[in-house]
PDB file of N, CA and C in Angstrom:
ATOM      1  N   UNK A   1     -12.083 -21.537  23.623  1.00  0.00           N
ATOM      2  CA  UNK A   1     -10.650 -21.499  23.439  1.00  0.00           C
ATOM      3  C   UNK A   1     -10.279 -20.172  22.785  1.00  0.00           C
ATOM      4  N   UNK A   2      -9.236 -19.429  23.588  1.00  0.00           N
ATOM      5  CA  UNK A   2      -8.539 -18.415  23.059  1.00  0.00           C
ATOM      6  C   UNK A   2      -7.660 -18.282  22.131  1.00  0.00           C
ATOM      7  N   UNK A   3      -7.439 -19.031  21.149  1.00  0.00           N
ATOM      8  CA  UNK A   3      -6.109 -18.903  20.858  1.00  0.00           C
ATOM      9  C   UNK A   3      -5.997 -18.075  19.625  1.00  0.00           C
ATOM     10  N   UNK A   4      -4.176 -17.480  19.651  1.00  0.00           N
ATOM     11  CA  UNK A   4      -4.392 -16.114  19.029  1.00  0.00           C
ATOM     12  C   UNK A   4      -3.871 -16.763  17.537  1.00  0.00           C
ATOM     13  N   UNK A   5      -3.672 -16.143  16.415  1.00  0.00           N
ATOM     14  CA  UNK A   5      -3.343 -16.240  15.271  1.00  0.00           C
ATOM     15  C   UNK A   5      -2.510 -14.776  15.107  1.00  0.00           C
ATOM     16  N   UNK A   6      -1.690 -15.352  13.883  1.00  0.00           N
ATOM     17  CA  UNK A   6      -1.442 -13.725  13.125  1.00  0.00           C
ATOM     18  C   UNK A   6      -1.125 -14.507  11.283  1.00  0.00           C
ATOM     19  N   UNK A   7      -0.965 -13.172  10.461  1.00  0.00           N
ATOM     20  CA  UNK A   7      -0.819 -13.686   9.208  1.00  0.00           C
ATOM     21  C   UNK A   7       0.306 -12.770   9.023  1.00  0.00           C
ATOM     22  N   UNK A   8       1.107 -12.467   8.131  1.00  0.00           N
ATOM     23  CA  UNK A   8       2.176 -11.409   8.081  1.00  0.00           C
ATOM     24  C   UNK A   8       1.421 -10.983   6.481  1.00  0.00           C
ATOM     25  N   UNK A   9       1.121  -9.710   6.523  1.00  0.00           N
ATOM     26  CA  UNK A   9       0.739  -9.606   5.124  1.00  0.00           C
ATOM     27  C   UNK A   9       1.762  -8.737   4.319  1.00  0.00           C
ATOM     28  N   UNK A  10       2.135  -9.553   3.008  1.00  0.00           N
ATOM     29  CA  UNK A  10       3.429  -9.583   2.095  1.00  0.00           C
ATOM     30  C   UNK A  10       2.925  -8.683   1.069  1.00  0.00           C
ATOM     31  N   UNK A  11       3.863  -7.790   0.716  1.00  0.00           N
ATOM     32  CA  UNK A  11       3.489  -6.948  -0.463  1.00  0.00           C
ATOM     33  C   UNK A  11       3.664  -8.041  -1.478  1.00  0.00           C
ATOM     34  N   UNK A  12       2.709  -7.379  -2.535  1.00  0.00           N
ATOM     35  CA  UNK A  12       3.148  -8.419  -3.766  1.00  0.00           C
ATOM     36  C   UNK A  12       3.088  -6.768  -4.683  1.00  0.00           C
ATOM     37  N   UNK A  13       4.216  -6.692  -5.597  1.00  0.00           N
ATOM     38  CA  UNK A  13       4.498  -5.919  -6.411  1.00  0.00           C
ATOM     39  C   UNK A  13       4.915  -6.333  -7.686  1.00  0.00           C
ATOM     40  N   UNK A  14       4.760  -6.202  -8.862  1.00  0.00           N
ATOM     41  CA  UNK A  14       5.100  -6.010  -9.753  1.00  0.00           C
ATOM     42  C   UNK A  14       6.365  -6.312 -10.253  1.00  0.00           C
ATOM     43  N   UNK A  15       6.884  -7.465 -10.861  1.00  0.00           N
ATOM     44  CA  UNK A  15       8.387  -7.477 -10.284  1.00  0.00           C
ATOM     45  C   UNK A  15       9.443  -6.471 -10.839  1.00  0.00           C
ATOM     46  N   UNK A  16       9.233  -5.850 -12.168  1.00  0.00           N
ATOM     47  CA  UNK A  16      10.394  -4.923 -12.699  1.00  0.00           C
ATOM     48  C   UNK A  16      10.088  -3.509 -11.461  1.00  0.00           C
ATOM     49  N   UNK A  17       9.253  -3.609 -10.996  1.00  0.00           N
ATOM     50  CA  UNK A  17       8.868  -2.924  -9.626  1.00  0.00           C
ATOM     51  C   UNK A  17       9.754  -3.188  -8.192  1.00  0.00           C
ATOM     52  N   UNK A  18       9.103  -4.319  -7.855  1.00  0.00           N
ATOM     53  CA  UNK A  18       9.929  -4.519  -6.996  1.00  0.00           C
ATOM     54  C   UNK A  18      10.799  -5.100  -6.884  1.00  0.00           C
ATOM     55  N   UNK A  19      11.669  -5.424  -7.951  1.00  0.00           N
ATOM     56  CA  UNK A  19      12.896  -6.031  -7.965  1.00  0.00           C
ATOM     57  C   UNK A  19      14.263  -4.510  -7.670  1.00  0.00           C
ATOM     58  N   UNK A  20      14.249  -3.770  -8.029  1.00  0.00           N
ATOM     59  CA  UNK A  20      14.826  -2.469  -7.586  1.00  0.00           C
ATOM     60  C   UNK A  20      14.820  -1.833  -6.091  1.00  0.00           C
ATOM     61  N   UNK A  21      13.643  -2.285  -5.475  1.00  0.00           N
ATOM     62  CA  UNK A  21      13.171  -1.461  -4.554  1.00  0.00           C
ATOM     63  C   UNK A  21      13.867  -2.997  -3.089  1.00  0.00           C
ATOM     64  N   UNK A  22      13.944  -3.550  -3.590  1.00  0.00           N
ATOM     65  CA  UNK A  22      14.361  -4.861  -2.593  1.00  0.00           C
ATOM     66  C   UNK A  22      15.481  -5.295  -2.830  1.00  0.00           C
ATOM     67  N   UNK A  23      16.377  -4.608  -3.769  1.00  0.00           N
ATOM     68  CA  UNK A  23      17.803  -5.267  -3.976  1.00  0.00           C
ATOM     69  C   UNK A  23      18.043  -5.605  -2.662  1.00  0.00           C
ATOM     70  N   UNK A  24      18.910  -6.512  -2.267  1.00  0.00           N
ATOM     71  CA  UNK A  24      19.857  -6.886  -0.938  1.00  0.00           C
ATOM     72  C   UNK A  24      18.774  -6.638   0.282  1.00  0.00           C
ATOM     73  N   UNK A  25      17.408  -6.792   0.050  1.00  0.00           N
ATOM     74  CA  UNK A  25      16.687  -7.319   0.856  1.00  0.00           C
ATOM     75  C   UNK A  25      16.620  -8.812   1.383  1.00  0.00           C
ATOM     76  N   UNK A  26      16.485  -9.271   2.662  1.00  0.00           N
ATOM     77  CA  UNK A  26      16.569 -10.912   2.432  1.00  0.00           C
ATOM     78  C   UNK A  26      15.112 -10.826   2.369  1.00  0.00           C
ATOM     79  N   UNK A  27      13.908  -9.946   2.895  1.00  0.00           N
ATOM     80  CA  UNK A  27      12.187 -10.236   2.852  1.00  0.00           C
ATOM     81  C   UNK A  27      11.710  -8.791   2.332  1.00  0.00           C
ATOM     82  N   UNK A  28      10.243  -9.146   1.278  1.00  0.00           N
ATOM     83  CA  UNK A  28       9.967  -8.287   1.270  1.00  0.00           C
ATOM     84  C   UNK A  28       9.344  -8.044   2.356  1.00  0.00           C
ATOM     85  N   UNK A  29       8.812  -6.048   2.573  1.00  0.00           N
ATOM     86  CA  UNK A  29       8.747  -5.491   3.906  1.00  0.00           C
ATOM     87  C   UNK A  29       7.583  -6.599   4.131  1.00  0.00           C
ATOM     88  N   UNK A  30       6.885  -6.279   5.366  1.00  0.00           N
ATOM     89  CA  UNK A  30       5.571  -7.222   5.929  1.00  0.00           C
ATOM     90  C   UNK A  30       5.406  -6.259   7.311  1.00  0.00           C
ATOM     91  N   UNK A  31       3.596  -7.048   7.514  1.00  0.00           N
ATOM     92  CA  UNK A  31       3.171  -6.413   8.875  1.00  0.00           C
ATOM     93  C   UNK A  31       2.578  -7.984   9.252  1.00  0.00           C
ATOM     94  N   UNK A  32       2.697  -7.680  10.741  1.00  0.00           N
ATOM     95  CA  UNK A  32       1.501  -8.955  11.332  1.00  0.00           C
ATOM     96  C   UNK A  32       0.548  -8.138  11.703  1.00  0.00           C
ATOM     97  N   UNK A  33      -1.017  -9.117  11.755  1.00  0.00           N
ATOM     98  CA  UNK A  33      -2.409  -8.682  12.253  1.00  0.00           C
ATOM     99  C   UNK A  33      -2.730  -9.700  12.951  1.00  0.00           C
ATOM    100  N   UNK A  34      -2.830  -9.711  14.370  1.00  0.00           N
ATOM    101  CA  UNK A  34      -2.572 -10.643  15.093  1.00  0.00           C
ATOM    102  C   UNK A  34      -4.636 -10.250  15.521  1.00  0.00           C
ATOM    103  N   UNK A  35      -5.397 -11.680  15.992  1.00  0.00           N
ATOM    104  CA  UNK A  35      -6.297 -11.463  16.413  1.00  0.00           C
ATOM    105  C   UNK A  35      -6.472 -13.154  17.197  1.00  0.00           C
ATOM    106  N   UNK A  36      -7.604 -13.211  17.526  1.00  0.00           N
ATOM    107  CA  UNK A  36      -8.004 -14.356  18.078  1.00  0.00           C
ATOM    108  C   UNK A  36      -9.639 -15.231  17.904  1.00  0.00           C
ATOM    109  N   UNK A  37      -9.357 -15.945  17.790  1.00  0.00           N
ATOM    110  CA  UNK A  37     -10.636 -16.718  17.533  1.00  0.00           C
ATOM    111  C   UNK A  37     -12.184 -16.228  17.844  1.00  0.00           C
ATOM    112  N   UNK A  38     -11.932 -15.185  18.751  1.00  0.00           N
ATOM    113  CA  UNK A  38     -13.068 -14.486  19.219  1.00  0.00           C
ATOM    114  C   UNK A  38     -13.478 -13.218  18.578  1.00  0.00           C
ATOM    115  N   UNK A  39     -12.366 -13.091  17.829  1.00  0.00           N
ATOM    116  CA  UNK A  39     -12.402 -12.094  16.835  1.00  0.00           C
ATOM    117  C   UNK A  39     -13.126 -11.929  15.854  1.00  0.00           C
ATOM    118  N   UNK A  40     -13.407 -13.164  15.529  1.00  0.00           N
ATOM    119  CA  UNK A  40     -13.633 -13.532  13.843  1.00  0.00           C
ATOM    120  C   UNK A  40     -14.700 -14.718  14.287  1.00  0.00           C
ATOM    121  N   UNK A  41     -15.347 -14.000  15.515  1.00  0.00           N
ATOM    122  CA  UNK A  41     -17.164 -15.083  15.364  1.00  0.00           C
ATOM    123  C   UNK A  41     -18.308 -14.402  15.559  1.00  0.00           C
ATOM    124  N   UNK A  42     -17.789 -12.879  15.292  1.00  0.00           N
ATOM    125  CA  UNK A  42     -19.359 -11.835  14.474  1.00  0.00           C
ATOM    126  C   UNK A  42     -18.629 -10.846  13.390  1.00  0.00           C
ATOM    127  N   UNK A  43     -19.662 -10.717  12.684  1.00  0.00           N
ATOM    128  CA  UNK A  43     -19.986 -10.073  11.619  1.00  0.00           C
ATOM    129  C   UNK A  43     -18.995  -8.845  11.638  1.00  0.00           C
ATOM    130  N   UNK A  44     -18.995  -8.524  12.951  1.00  0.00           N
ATOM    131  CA  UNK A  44     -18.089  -6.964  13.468  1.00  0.00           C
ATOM    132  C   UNK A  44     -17.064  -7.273  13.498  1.00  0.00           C
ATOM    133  N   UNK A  45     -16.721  -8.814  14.215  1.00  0.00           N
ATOM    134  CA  UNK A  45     -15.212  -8.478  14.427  1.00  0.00           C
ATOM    135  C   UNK A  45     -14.517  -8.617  13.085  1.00  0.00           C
ATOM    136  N   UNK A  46     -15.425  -9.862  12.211  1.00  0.00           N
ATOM    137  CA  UNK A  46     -14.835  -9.926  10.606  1.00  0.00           C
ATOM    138  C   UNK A  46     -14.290  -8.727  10.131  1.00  0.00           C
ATOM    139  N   UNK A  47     -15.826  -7.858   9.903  1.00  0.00           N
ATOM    140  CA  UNK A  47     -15.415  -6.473   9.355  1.00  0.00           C
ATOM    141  C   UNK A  47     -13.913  -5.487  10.241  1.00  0.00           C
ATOM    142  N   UNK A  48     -13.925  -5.628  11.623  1.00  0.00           N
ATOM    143  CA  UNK A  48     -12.680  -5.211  12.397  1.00  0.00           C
ATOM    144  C   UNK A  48     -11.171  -5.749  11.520  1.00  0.00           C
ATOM    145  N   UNK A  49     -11.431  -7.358  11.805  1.00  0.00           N
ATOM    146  CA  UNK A  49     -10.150  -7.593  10.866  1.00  0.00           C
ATOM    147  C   UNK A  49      -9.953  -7.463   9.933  1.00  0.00           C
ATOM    148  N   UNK A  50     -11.046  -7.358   8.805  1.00  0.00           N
ATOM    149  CA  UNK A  50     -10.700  -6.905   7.809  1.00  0.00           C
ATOM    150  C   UNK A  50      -9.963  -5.655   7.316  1.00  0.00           C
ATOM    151  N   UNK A  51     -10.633  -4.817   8.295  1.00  0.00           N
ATOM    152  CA  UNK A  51      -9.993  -3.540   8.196  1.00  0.00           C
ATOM    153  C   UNK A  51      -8.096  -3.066   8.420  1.00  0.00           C
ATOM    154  N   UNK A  52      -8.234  -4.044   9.813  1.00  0.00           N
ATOM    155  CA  UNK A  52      -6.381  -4.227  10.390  1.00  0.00           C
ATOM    156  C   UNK A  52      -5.861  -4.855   9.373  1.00  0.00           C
ATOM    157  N   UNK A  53      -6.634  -5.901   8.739  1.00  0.00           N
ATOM    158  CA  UNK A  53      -5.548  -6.218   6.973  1.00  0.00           C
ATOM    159  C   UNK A  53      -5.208  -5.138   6.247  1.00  0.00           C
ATOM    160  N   UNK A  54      -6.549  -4.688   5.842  1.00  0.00           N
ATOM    161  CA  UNK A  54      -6.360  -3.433   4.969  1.00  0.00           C
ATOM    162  C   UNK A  54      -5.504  -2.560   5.104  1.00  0.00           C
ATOM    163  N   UNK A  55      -5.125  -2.260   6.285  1.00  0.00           N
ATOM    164  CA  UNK A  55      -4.495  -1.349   7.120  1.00  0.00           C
ATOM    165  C   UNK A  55      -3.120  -1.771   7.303  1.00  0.00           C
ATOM    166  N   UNK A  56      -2.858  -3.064   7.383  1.00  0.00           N
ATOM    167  CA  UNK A  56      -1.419  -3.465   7.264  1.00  0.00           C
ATOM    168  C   UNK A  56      -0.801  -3.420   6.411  1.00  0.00           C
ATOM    169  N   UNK A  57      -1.568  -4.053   5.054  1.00  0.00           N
ATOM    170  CA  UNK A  57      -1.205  -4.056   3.421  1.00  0.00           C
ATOM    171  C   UNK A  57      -1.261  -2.453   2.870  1.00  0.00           C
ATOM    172  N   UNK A  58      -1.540  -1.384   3.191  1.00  0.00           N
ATOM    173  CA  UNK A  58      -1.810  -0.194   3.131  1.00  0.00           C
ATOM    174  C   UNK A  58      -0.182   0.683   3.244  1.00  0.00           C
ATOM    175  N   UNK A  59       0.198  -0.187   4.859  1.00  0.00           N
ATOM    176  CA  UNK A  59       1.670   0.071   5.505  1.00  0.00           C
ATOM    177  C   UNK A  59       2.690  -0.085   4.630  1.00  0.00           C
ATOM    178  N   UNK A  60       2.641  -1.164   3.961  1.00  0.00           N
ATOM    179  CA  UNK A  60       3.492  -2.102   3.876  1.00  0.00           C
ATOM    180  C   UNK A  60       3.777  -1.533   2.132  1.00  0.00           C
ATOM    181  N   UNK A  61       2.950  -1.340   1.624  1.00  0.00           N
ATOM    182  CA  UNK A  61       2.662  -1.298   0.370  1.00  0.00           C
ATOM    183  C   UNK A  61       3.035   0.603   0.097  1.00  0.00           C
ATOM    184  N   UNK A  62       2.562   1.046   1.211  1.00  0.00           N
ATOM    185  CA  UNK A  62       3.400   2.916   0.661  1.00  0.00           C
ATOM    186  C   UNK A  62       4.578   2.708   1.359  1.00  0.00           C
ATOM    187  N   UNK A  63       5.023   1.814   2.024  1.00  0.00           N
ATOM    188  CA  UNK A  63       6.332   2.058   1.947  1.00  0.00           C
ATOM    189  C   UNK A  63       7.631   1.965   1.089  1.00  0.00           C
ATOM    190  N   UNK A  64       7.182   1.444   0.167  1.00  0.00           N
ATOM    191  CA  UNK A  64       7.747   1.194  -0.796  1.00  0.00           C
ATOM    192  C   UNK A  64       7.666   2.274  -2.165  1.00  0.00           C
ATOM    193  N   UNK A  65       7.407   3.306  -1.279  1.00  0.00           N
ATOM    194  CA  UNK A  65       7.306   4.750  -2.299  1.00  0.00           C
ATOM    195  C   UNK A  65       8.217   4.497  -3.180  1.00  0.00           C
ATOM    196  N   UNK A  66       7.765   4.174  -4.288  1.00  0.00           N
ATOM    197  CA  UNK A  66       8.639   4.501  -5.362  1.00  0.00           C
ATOM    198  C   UNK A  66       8.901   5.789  -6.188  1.00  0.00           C
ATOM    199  N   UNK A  67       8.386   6.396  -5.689  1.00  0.00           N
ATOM    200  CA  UNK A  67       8.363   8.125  -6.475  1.00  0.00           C
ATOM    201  C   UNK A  67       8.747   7.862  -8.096  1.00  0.00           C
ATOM    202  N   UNK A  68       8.218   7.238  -8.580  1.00  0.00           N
ATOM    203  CA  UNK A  68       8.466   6.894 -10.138  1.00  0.00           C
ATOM    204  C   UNK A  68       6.416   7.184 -10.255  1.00  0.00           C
ATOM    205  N   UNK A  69       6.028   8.049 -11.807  1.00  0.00           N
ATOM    206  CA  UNK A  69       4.690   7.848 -12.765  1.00  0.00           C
ATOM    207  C   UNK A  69       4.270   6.592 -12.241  1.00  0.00           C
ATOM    208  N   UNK A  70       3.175   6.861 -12.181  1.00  0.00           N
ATOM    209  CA  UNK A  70       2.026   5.728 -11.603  1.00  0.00           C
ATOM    210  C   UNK A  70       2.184   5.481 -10.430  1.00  0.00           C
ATOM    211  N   UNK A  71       3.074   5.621  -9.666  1.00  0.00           N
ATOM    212  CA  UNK A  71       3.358   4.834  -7.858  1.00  0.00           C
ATOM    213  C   UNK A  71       2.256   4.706  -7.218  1.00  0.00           C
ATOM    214  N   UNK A  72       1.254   5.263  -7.403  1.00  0.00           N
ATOM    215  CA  UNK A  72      -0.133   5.623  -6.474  1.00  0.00           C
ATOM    216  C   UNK A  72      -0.708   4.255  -7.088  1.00  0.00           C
ATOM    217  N   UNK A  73      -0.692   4.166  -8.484  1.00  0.00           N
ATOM    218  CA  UNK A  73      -1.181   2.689  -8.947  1.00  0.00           C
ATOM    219  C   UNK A  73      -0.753   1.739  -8.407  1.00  0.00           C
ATOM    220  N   UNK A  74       0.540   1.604  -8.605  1.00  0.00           N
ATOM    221  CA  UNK A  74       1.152   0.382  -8.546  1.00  0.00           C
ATOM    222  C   UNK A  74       0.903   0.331  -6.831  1.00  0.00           C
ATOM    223  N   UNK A  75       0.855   0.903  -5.829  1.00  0.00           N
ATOM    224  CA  UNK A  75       0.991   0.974  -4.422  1.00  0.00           C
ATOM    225  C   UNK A  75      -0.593   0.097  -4.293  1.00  0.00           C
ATOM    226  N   UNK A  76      -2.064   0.794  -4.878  1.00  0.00           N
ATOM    227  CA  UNK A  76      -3.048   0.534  -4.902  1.00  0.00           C
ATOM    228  C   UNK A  76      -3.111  -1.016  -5.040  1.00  0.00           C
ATOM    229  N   UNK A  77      -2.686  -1.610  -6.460  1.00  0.00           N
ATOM    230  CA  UNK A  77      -2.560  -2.677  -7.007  1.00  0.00           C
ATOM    231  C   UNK A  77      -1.968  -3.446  -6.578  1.00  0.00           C
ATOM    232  N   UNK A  78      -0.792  -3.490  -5.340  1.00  0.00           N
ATOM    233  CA  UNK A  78      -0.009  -3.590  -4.211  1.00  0.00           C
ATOM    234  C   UNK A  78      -0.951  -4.494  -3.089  1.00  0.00           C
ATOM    235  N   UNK A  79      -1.731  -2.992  -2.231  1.00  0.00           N
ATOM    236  CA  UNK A  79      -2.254  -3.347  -1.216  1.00  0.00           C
ATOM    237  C   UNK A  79      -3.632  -4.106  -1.747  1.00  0.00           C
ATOM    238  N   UNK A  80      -4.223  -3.999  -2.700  1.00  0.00           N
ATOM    239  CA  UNK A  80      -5.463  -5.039  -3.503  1.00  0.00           C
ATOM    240  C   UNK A  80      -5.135  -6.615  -3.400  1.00  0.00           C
ATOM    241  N   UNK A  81      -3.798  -6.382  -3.901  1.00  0.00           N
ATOM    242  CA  UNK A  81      -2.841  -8.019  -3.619  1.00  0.00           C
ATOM    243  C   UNK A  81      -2.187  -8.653  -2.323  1.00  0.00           C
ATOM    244  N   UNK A  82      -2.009  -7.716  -1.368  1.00  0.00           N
ATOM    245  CA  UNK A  82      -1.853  -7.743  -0.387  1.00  0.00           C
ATOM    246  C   UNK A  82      -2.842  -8.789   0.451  1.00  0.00           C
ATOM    247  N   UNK A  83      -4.047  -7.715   0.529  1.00  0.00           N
ATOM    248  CA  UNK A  83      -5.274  -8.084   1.038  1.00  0.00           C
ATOM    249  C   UNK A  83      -5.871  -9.277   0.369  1.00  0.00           C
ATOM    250  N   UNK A  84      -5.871  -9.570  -0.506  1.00  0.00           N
ATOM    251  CA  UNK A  84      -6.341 -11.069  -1.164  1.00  0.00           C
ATOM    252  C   UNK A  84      -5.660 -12.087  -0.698  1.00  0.00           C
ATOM    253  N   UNK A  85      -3.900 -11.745  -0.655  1.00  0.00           N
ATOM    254  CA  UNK A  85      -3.232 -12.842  -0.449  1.00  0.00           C
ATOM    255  C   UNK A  85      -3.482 -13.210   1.065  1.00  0.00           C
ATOM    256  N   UNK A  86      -3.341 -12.356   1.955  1.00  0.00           N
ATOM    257  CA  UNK A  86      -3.297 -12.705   3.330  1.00  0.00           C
ATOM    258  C   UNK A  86      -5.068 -13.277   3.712  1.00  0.00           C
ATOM    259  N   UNK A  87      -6.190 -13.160   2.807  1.00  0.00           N
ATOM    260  CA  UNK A  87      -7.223 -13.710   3.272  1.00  0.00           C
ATOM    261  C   UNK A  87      -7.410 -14.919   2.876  1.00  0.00           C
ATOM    262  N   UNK A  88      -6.790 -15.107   1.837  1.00  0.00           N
ATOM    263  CA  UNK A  88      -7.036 -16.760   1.150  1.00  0.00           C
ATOM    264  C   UNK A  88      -6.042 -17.381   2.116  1.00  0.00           C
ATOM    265  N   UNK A  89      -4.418 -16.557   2.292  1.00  0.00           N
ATOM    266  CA  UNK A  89      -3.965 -17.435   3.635  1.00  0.00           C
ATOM    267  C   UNK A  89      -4.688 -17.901   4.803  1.00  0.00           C
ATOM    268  N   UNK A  90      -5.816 -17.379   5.551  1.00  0.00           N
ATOM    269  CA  UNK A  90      -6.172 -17.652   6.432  1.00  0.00           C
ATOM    270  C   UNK A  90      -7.122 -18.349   6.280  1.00  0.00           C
ATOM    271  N   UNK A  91      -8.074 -18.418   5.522  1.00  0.00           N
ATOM    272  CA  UNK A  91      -8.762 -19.506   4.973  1.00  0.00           C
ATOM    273  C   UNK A  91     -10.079 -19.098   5.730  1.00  0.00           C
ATOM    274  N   UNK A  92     -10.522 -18.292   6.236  1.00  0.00           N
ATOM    275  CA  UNK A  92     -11.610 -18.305   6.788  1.00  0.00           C
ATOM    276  C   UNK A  92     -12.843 -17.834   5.626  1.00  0.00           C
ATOM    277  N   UNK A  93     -13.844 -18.620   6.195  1.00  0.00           N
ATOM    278  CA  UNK A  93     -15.118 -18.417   5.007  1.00  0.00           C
ATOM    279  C   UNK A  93     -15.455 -17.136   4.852  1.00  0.00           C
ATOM    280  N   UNK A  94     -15.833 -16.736   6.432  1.00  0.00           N
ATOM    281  CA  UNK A  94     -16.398 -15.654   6.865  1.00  0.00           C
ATOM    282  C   UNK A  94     -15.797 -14.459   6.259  1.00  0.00           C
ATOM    283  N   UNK A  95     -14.245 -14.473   6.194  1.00  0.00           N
ATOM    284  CA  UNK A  95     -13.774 -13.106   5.903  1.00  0.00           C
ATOM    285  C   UNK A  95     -13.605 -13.419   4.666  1.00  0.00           C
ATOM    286  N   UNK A  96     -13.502 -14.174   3.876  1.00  0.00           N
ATOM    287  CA  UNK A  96     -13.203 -14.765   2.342  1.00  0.00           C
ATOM    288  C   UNK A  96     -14.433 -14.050   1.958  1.00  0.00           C
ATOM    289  N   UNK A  97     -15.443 -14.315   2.166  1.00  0.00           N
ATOM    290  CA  UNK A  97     -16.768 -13.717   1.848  1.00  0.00           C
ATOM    291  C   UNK A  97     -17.230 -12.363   1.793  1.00  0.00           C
ATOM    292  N   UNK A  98     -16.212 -11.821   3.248  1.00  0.00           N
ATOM    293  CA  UNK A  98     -16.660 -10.452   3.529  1.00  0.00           C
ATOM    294  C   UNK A  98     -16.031  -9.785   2.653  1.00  0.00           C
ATOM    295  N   UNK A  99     -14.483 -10.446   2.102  1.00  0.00           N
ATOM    296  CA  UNK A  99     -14.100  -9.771   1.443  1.00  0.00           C
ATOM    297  C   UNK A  99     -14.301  -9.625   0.006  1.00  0.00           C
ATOM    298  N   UNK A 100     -14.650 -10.864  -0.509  1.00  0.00           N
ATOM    299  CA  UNK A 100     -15.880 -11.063  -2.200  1.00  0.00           C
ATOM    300  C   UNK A 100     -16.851  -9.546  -2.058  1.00  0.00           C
ATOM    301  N   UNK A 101     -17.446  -9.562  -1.188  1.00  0.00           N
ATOM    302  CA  UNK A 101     -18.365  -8.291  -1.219  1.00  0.00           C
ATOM    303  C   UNK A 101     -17.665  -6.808  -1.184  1.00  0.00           C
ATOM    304  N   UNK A 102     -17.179  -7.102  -0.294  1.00  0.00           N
ATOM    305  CA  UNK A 102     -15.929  -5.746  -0.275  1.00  0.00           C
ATOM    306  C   UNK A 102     -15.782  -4.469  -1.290  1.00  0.00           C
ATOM    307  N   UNK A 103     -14.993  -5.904  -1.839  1.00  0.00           N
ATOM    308  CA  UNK A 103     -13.853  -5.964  -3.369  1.00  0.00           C
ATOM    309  C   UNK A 103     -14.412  -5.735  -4.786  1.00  0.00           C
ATOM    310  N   UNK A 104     -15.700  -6.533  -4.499  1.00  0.00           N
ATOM    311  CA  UNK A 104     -16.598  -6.520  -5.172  1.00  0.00           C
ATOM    312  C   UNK A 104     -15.985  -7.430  -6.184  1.00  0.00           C
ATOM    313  N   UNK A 105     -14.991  -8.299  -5.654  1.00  0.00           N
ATOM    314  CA  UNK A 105     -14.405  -9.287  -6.557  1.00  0.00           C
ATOM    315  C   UNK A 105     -14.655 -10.699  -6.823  1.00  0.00           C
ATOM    316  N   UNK A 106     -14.843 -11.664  -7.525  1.00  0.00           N
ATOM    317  CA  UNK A 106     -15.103 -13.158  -7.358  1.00  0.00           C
ATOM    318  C   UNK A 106     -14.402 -13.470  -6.102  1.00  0.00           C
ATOM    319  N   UNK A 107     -14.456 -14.775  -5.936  1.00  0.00           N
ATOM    320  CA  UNK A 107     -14.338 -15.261  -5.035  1.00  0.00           C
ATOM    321  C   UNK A 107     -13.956 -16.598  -4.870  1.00  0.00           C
ATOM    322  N   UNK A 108     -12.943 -17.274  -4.715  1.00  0.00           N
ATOM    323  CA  UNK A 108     -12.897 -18.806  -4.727  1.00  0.00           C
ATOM    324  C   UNK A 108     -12.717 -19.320  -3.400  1.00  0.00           C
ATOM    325  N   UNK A 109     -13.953 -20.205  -3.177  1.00  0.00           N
ATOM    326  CA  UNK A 109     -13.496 -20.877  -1.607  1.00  0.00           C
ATOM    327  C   UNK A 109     -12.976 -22.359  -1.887  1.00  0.00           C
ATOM    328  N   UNK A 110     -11.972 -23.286  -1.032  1.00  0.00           N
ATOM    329  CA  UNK A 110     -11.837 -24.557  -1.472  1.00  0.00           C
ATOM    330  C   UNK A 110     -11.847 -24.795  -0.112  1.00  0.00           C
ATOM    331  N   UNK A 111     -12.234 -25.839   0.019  1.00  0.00           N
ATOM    332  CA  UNK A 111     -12.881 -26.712   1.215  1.00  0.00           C
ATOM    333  C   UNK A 111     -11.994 -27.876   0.729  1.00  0.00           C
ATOM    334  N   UNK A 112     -11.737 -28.943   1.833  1.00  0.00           N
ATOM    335  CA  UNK A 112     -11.034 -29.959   2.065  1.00  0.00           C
ATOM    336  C   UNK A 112     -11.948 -30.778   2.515  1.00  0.00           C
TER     337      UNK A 112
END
């Protein structure tokens, strides 16, 4: 079975951050990473999507140039949150994992 997925990955910022930068926004910005089940059943394609996350949250997250001290941080700290949030959304082990190693960050899996 083919079937495709996508996740929209959401900046998460800082809010005295991004509360300025989104006035009279109705969403913050977002990207989709659309793939398919065939995607994400080797090791490669994991690492592939992982990367199109990275790469979305990357988008999404300098766009919000704030040209204010630190922006490079806060953008970093941005797409770090980015990428966490949209992998725990998807729930997959495989990339949950790939990305623990990554990140070099803990890791929480919950199973049902």
């Amino acid at each position: 079975m083919n079937t495709r997925s996508s996740i929209p990955v959401l900046s998460i910022v800082l809010l005295l951050v991004a509360a300025p930068l989104l006035a009279g926004a109705d969403e913050p910005p977002q990207r989709t990473v659309r793939f398919s089940a065939n995607d994400v059943a080797t090791e490669a394609g994991i690492g592939a999507l992982y990367g199109r996350i990275q790469r979305a949250s990357r988008e999404v997250c300098d766009s919000l140039n704030t040209h204010t001290p630190g922006a490079r941080i806060i953008a970093d700290r941005c797409q770090a949150e980015a990428t966490a949030r949209a992998i725990t959304d998807l729930n997959l082990p495989a990339l949950t994992r790939y990305h623990g190693v990554r990140s070099k960050q803990p890791t929480l899996m919950v199973r049902r």
